[in-house]
Protein backbone atom coordinates (compact mmCIF):
# COMPACT_ATOMS: atom_id res chain seq x y z
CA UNK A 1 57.44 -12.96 -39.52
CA UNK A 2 54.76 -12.03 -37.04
CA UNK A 3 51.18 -13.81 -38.03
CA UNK A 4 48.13 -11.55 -38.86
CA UNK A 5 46.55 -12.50 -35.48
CA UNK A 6 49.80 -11.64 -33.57
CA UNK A 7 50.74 -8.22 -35.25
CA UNK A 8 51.00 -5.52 -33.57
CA UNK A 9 47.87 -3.81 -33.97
CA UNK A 10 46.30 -6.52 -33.18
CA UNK A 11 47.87 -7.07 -30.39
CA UNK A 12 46.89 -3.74 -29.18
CA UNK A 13 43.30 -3.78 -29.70
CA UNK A 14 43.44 -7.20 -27.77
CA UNK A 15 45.17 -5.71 -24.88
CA UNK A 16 42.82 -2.45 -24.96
CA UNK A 17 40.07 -4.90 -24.49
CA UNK A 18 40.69 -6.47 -21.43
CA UNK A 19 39.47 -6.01 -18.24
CA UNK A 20 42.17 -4.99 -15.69
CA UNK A 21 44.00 -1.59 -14.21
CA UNK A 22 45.50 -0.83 -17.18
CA UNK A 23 42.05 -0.16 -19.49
CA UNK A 24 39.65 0.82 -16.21
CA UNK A 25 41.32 4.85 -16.67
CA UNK A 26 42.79 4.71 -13.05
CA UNK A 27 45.54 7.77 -14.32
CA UNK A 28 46.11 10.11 -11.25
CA UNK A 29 49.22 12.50 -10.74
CA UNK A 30 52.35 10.74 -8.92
CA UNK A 31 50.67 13.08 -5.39
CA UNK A 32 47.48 10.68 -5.47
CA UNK A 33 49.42 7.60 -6.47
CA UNK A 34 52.03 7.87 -3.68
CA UNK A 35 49.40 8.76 -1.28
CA UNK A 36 47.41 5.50 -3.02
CA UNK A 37 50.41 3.32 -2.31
CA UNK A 38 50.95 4.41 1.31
CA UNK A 39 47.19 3.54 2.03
CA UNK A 40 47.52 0.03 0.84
CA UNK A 41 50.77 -0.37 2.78
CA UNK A 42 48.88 0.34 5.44
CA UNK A 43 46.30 -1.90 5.40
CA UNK A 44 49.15 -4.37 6.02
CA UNK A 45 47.52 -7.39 4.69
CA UNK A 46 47.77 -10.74 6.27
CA UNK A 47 47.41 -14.27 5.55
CA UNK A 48 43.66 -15.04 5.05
CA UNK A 49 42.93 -11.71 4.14
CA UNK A 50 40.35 -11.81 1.93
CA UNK A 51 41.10 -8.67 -0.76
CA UNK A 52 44.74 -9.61 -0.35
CA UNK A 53 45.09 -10.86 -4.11
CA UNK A 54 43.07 -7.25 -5.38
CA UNK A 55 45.45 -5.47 -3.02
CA UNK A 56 48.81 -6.81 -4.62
CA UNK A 57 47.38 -6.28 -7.82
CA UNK A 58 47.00 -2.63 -7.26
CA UNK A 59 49.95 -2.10 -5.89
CA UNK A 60 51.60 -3.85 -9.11
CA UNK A 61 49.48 -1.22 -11.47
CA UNK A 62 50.78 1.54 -9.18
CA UNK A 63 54.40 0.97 -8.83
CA UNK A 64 54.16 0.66 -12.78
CA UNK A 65 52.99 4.03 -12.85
CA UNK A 66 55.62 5.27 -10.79
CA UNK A 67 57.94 3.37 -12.85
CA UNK A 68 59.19 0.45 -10.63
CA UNK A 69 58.22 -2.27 -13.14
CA UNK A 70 60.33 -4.80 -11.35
CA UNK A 71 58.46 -4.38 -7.91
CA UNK A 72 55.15 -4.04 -10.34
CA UNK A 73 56.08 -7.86 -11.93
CA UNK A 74 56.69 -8.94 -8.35
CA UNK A 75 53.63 -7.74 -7.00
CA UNK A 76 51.66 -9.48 -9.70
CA UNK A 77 53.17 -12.38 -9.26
CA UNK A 78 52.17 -12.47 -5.31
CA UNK A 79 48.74 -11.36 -6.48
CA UNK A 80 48.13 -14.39 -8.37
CA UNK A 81 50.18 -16.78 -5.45
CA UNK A 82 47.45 -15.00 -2.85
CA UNK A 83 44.44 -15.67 -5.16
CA UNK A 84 45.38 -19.54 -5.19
CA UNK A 85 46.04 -19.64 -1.32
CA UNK A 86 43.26 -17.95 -1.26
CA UNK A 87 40.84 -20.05 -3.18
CA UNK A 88 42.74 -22.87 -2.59
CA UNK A 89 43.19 -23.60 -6.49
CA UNK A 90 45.35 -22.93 -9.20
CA UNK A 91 42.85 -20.98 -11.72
CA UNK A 92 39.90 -19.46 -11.49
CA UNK A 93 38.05 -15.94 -13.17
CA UNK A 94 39.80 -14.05 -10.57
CA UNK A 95 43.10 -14.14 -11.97
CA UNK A 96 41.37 -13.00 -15.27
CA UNK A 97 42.97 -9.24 -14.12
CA UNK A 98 45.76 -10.56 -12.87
CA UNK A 99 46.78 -12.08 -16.29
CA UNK A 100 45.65 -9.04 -17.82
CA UNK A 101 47.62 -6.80 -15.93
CA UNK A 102 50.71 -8.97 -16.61
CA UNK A 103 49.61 -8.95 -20.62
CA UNK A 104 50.09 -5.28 -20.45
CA UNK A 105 53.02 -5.02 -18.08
CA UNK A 106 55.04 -7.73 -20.54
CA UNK A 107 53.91 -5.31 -23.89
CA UNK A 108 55.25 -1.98 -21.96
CA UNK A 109 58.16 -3.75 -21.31
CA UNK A 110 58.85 -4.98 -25.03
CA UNK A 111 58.05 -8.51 -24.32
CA UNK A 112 55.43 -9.70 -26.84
CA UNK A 113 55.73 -13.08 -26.80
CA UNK A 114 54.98 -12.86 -23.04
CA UNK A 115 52.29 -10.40 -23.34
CA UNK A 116 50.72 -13.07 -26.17
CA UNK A 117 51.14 -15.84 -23.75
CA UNK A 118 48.95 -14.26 -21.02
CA UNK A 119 46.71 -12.91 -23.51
CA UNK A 120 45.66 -16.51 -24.37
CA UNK A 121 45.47 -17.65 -20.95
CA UNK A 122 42.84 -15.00 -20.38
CA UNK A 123 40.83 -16.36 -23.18
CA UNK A 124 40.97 -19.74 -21.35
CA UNK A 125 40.10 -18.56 -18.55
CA UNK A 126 37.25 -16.65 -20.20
CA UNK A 127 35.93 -19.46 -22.21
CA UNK A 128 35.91 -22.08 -18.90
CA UNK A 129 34.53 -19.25 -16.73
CA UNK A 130 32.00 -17.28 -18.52
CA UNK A 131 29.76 -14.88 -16.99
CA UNK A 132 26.68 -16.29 -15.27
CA UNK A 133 24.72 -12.95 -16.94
CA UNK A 134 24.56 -12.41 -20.90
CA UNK A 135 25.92 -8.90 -21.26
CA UNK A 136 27.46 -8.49 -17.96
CA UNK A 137 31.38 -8.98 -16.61
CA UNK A 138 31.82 -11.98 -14.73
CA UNK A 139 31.38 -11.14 -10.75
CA UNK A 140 34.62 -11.45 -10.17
CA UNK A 141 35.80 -9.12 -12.30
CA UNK A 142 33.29 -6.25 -11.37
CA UNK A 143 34.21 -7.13 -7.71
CA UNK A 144 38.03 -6.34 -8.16
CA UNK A 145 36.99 -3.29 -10.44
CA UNK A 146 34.80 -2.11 -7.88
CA UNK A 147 37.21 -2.22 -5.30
CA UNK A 148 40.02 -0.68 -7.10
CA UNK A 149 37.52 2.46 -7.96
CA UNK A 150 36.83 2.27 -4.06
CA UNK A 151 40.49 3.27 -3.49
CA UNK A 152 41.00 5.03 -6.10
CA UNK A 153 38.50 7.69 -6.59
CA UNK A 154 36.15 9.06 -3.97
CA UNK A 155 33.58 10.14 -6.45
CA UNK A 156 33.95 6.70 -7.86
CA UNK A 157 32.64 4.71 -5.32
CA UNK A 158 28.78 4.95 -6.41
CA UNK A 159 30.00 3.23 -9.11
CA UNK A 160 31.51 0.94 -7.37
CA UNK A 161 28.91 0.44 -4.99
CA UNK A 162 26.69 -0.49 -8.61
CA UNK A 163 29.30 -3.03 -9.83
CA UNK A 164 29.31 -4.71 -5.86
CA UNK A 165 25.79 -5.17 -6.73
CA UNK A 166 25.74 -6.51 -9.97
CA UNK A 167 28.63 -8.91 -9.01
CA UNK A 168 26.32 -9.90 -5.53
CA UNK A 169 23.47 -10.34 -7.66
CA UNK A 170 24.99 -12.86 -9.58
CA UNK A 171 26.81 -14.74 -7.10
CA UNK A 172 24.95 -14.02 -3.60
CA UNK A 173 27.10 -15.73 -1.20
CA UNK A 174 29.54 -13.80 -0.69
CA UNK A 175 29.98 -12.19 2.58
CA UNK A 176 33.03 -9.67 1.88
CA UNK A 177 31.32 -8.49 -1.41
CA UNK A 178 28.45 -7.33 0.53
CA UNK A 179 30.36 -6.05 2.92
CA UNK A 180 32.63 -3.77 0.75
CA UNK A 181 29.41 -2.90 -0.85
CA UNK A 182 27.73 -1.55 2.23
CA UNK A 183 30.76 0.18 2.92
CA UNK A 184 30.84 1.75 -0.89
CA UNK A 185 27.00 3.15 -0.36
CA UNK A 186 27.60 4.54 3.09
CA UNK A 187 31.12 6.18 1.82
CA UNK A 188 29.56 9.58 1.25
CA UNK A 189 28.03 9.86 4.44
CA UNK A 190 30.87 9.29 6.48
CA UNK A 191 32.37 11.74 8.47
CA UNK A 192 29.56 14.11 7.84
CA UNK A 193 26.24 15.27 8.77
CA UNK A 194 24.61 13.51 6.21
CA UNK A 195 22.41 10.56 7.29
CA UNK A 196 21.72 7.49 5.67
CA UNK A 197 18.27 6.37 4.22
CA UNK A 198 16.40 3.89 6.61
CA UNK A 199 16.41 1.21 3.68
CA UNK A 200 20.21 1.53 3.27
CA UNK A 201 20.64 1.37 7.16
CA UNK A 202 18.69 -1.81 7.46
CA UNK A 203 20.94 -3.37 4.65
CA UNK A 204 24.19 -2.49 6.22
CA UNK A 205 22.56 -3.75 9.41
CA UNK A 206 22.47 -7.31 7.99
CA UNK A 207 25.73 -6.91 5.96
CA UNK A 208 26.92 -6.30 9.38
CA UNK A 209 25.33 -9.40 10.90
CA UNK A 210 26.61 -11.79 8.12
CA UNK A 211 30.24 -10.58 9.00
CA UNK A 212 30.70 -10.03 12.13
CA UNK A 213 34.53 -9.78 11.69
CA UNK A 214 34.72 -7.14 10.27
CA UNK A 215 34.72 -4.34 12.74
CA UNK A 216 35.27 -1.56 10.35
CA UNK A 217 31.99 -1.96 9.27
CA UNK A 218 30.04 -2.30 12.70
CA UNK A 219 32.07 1.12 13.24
CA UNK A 220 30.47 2.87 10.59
CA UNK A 221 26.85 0.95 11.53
CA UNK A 222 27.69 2.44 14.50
CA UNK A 223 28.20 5.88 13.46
CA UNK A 224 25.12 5.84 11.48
CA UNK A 225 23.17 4.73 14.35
CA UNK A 226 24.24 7.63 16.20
CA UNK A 227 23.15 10.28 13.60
CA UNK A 228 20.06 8.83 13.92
CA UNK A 229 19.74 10.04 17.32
CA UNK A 230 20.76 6.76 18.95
CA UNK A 231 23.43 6.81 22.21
CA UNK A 232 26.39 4.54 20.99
CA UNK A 233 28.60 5.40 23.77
CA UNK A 234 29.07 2.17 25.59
CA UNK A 235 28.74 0.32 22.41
CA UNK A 236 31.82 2.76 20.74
CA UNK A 237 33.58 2.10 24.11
CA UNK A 238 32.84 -1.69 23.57
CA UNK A 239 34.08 -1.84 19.69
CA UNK A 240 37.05 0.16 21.08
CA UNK A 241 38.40 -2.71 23.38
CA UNK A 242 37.70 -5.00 19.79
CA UNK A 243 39.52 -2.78 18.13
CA UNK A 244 42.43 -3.24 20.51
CA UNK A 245 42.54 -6.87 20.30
CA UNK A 246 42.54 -7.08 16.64
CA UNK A 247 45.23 -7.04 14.43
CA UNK A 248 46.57 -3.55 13.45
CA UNK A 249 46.35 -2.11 9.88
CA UNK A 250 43.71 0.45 8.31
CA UNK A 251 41.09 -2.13 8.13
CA UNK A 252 40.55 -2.68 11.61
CA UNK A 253 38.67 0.13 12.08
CA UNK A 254 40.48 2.08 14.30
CA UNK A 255 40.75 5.63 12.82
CA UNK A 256 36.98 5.61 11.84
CA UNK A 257 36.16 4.76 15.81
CA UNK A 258 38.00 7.56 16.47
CA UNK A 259 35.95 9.63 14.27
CA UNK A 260 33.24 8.50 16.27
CA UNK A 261 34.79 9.01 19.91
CA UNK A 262 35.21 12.92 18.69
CA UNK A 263 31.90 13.45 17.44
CA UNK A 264 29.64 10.88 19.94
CA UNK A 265 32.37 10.19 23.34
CA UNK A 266 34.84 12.87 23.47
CA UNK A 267 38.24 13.51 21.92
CA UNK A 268 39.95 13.07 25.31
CA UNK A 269 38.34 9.39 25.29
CA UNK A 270 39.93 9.29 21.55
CA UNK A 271 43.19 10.12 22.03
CA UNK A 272 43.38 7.90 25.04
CA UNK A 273 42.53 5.06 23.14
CA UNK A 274 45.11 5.73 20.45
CA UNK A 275 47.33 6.47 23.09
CA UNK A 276 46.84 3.13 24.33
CA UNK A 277 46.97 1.47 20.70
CA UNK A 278 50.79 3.12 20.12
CA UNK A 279 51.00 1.57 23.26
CA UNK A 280 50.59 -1.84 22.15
CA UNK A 281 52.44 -1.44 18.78
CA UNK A 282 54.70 1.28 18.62
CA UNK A 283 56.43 0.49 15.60
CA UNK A 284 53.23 0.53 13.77
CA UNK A 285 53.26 4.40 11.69
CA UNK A 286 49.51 3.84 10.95
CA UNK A 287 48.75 4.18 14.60
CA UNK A 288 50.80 7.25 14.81
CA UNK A 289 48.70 8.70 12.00
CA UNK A 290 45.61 8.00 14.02
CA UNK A 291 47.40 9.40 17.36
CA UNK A 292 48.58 12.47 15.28
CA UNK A 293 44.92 12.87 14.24
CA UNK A 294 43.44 12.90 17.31
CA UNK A 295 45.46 15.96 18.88
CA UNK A 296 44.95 17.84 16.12
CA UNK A 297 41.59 17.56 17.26
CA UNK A 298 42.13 18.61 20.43
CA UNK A 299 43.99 21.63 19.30
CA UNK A 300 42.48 22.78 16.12
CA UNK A 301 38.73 21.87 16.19
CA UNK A 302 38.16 21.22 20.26
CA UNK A 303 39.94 24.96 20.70
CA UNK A 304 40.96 25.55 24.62
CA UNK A 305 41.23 29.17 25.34
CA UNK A 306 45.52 28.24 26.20
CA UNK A 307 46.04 23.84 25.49
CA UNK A 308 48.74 22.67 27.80
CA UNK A 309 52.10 22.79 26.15
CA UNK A 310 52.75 19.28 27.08
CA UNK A 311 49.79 18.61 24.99
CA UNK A 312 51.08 20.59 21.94
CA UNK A 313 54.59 18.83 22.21
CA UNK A 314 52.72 15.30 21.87
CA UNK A 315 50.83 17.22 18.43
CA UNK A 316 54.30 18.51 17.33
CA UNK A 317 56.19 15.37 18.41
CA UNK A 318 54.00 12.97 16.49
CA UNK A 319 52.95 14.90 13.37
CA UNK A 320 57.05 15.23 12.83
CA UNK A 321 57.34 11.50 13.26
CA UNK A 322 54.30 11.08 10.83
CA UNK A 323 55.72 13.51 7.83
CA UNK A 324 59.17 11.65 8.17
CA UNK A 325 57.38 8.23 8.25
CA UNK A 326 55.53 8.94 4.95
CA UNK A 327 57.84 11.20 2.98
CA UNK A 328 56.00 11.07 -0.39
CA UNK A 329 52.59 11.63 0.93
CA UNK A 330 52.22 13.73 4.18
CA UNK A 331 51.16 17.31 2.61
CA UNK A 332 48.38 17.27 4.46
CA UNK A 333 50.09 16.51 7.76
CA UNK A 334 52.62 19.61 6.82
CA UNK A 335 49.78 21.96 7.00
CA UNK A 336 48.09 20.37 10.22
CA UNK A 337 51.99 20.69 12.10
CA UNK A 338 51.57 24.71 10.63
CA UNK A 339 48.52 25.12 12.67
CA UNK A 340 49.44 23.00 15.61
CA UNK A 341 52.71 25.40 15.74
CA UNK A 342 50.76 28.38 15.43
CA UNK A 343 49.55 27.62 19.01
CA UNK A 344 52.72 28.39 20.41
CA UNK A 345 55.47 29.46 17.79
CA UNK A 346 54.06 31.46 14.78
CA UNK A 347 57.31 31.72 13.23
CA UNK A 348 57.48 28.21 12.92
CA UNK A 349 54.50 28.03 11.78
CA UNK A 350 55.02 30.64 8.87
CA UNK A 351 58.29 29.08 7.87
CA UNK A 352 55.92 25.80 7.25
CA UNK A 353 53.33 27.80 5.45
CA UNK A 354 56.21 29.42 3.25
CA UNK A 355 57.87 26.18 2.32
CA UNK A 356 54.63 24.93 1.01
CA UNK A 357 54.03 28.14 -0.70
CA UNK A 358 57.07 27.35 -2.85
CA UNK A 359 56.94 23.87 -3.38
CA UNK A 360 55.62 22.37 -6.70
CA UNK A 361 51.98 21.12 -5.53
CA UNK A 362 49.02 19.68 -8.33
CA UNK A 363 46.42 22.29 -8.44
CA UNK A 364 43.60 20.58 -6.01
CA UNK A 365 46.38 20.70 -3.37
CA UNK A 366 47.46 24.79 -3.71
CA UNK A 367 43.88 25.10 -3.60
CA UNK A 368 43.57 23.25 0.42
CA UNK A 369 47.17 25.22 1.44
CA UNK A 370 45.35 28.66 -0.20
CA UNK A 371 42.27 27.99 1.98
CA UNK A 372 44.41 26.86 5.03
CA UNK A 373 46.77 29.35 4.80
CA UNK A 374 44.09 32.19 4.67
CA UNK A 375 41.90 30.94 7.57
CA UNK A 376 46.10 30.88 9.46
CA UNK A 377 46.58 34.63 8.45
CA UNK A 378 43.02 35.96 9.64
CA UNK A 379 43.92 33.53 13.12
CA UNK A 380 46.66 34.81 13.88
CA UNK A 381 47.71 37.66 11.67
CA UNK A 382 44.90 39.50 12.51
CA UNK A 383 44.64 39.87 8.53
CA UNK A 384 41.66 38.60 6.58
CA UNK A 385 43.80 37.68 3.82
CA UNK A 386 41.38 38.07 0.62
CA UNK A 387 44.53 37.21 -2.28
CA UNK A 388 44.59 33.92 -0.49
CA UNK A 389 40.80 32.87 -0.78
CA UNK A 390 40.56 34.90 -3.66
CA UNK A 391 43.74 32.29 -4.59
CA UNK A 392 41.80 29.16 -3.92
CA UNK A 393 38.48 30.05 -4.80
CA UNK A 394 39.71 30.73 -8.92
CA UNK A 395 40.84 27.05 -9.10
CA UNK A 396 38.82 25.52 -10.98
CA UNK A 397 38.41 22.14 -8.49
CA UNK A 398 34.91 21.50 -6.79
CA UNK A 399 35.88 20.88 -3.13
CA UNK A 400 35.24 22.06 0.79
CA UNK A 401 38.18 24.30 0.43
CA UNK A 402 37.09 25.99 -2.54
CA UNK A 403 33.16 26.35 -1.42
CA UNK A 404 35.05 27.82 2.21
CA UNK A 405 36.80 30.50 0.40
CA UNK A 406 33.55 31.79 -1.50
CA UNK A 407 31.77 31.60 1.44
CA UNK A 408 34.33 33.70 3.46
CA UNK A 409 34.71 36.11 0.16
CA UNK A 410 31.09 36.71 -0.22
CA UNK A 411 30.66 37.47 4.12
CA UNK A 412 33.27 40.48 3.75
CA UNK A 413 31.54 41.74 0.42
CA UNK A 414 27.96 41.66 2.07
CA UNK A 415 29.55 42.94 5.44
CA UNK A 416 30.35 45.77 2.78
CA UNK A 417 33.64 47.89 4.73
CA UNK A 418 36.52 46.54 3.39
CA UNK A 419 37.91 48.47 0.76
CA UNK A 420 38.29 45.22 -1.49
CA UNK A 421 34.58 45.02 -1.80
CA UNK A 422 34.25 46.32 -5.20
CA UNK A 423 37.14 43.94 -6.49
CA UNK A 424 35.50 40.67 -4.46
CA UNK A 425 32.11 41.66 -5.66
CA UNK A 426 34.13 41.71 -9.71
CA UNK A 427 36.00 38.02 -8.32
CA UNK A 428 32.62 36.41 -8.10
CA UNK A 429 30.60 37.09 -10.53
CA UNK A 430 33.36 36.53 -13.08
CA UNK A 431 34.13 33.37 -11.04
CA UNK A 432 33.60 30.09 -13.67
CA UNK A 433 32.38 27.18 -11.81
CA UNK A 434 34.53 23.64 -11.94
């Protein structure tokens, strides 16, 4: 018969205390955690790498959630092998998640006596390595945590920039924490107008200093520089031949410098230098993304009165490789290819638009194909399509595509001659906010 200490309630409340995926309440649809998965693929980790232990240990919690629990145990398992590599040891706090995840993964899977097993070598682990701080998680663990929420959850990464700190504060030397937590501050400000406060510049300034490898962060430095009113053109062109050199995978910085080439170079200069990149590895279906990206640019946002056709192939040509190369997570690239065909072959482009219509989409997702497919219909349609924002506006998600729609909804009420203006005027002020 099962002990008092080993029963199952008390096994549960054990498990529910520990600190790893399965209790931090990372629960996103199967969308997000395909897209999730494809990201980390992507960042193709190597040997050295220094998050390589955090990244296997997410992919384990998400092909759980998809329900591959034998690539899940095999992930955790290479988690913990790249943690002793790694640290060049076989224990340490950091594989206090690792064991936890496995605690959890064994119980799902019926196995108590395994789940018990790594349940007490997380309380060894605990009681050699306690926290440096009375109250607080030990650093490693709020550094793994912190990174998870990074990848996990945009709106999360405030959060995780606090846990970086706490973890840093604790246990100062190391680089790649302060790194990922300049990176975790300056998140919301990339790719937008917003500019960094001088205080938080300086920081990332010397974050960028003590690691000079890592060029993903000199690229956003960079980028922030350049709001700021500085030139960064021969530098970008400078970090672009780095770029180049370096090893290929999401963290090298690549798509961000592109970023910057559109907004600071020009998007001729960017898709040159992914041009050149595909050149090098052409096998490599992250660079295509990046490639893809930047002639959407040139197409959609950088609008020529007629673009080449030869130039709209290359769009076509790679955003088709691009969907088939990431099957579970390329909505996003469907509705891109919809506007790149709308360039040349509307009926193409509507048969996109209609298939993603009827397809079964999570509710933050109909609301970016309502929005898209509006703005497409007043394009090219010549039809201001007010069901469509009227569509993406009433779900009830905070986002650019919902904020676009009322925006576009409220011009044509004040403009005051369609004959919808009555009903628009009724939409918004009955419209709840998310």
């Amino acid at each position: 018969m099962m002990s008092a200490a080993q029963s199952p309630t008390t096994l549960e409340s054990r498990l529910k205390a520990l600190q790893c995926h399965f209790t931090w309440d990372l629960d996103p649809n199967r969308f997000k955690l395909f897209r999730l998965r494809d990201k980390l693929e992507d960042i193709a980790p190597k040997e050295g790498n220094s998050w390589l232990g955090h990244i296997h240990n997410l992919q384990g919690f998400i092909q759980y959630k998809l329900g591959f629990t034998e690539d899940a145990q095999s992930l955790f398992s290479r988690a913990a092998e790249a943690f002793r590599q790694m640290r060049n040891t076989d224990e340490g706090p950091w594989l206090v998640v690792n064991y936890g995840n496995l605690a959890w993964l064994h119980h799902h899977l019926g196995e108590q006596a395994e789940s018990q097993a790594y349940l007490s070598k997380v309380d060894a682990l605990m009681n050699k390595y306690p926290s440096p701080s009375q109250d607080e998680l030990h650093p490693e663990i709020y550094t793994e945590k912190a990174w998870t929420l990074m990848k996990f959850s945009a709106d999360k990464k405030l959060l995780a920039a606090d846990y970086f700190e706490r973890a840093i504060r604790m246990q100062p030397d190391m680089v790649e924490w302060r790194t990922s937590h300049m990176l975790a501050l300056a998140s919301p400000f990339n790719y937008s107008n917003k500019e960094l406060e001088d205080n938080i510049l300086e920081k990332m300034r010397i974050a960028k200093e003590q690691d000079p490898e890592s060029l993903y962060l000199a690229v956003h430095y960079l980028e922030q520089c350049a709001k700021k009113g500085k030139l960064i053109e021969d530098e970008a062109r400078e970090l672009g031949r780095k770029v180049l050199r370096n090893p290929v995978s999401s963290y090298s910085g690549m798509k961000a410098l592109l970023w910057v080439y559109r907004d600071y170079v020009s998007v001729d200069e960017a898709i040159d230098l992914a041009e050149e990149a595909l050149e090098n590895h052409p096998d490599v279906r992250y660079v295509k993304t990046c490639a893809a990206l930047c002639y959407k640019w040139k197409i959609i946002f950088f609008r020529e009165s007629r673009p080449k056709q030869s130039v709209i192939d290359r769009a076509i040509s790679l955003h088709e490789e691009v969907i088939s190369l990431y099957p579970h997570s390329s909505f996003v690239k469907k509705i891109d290819l919809a506007n790149i065909y709308a360039r040349s072959n509307l009926a193409k482009a509507e048969a996109i638009y209609q298939e993603l219509l009827e397809s079964d989409l999570e509710p933050a997702d109909k609301q970016m194909l309502y929005n898209n497919y509006a703005k497409y219909l007043n394009l090219y349609r010549q039809d201001w399509s007010i069901t469509y924002h009227m569509k993406a506006a009433e779900i009830p998600h905070k986002s650019f595509f919902r904020e676009n729609s009322i925006r576009v909804l409220e011009k044509i009420k004040d403009r005051g001659w369609n004959r919808m203006c009555r009903e628009i005027e009724e939409f918004l002020a009955n419209l709840q906010e998310p």
